[in-house]
Protein backbone atom coordinates (compact mmCIF):
# COMPACT_ATOMS: atom_id res chain seq x y z
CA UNK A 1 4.75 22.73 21.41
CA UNK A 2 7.28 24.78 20.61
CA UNK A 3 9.47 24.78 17.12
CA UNK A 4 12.40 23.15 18.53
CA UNK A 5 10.34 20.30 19.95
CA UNK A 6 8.57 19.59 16.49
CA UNK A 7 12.13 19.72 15.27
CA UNK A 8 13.27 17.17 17.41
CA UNK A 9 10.40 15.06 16.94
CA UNK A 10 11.07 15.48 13.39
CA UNK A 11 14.58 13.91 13.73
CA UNK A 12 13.78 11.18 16.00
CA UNK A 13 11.23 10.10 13.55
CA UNK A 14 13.53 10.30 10.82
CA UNK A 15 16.08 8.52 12.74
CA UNK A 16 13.92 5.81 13.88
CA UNK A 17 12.81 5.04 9.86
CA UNK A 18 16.86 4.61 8.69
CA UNK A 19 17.15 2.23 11.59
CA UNK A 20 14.50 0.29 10.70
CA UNK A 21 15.32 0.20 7.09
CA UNK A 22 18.72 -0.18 8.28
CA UNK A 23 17.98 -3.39 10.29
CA UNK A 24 15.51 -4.90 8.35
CA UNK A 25 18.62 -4.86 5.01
CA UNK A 26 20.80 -7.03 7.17
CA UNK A 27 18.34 -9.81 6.88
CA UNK A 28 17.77 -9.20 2.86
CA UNK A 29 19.60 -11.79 0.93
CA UNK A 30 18.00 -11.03 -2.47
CA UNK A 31 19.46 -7.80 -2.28
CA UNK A 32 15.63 -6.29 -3.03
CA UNK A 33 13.68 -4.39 0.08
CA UNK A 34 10.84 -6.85 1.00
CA UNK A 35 9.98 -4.50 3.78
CA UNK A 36 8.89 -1.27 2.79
CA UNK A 37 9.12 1.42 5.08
CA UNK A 38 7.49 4.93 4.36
CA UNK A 39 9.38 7.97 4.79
CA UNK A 40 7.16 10.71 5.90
CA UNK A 41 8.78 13.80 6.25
CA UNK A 42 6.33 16.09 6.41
CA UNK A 43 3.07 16.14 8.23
CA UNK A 44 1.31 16.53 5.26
CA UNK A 45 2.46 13.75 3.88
CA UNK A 46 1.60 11.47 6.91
CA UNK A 47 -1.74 13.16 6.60
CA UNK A 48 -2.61 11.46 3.30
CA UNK A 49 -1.09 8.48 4.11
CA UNK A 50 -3.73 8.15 7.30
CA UNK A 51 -6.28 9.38 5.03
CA UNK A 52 -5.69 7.01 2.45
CA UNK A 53 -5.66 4.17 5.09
CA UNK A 54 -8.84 5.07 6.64
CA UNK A 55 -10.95 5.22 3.09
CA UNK A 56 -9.30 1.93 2.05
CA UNK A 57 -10.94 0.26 5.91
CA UNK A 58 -14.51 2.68 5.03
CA UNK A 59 -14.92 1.05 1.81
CA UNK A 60 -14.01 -2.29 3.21
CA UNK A 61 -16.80 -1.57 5.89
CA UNK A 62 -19.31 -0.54 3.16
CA UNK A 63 -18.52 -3.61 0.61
CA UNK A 64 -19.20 -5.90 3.74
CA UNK A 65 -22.28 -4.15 4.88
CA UNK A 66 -23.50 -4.37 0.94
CA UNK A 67 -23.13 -8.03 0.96
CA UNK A 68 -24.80 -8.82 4.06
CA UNK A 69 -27.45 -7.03 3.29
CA UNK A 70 -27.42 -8.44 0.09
CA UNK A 71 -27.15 -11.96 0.68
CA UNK A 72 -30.16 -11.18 3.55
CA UNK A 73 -32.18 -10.98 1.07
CA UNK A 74 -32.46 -13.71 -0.50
């Protein structure tokens, strides 16, 4: 992919989040965001969000498999 492409799928990304938080004010009437949108803009940062995300559902996995095996045996 060349560097105009990532650029441009940089902007439409970018674009694409202010909508969204853009839409999503008009229906805030407490005047606080109760939708919270990230705004990744770089890859990097994207990067540890996923990785974040995908420890949080591994230890989920593992706490679930501990208790099962757990409450087996008994």
């Amino acid at each position: 992919m060349s560097d105009k492409n990532k650029a441009a799928k940089k902007g439409s990304a970018a674009k694409v989040c202010h909508f969204l938080k853009g839409f999503a004010s008009a229906f805030d009437i407490t005047g606080t965001a109760f939708i919270e949108i990230p705004d990744f803009s770089t890859g990097l940062q994207r990067d540890g969000q996923a990785l974040r995300q995908d420890w949080r559902r591994i230890g989920g996995d593992l706490r679930s498999a501990m208790n099962q095996v757990g409450h087996a045996g008994q």
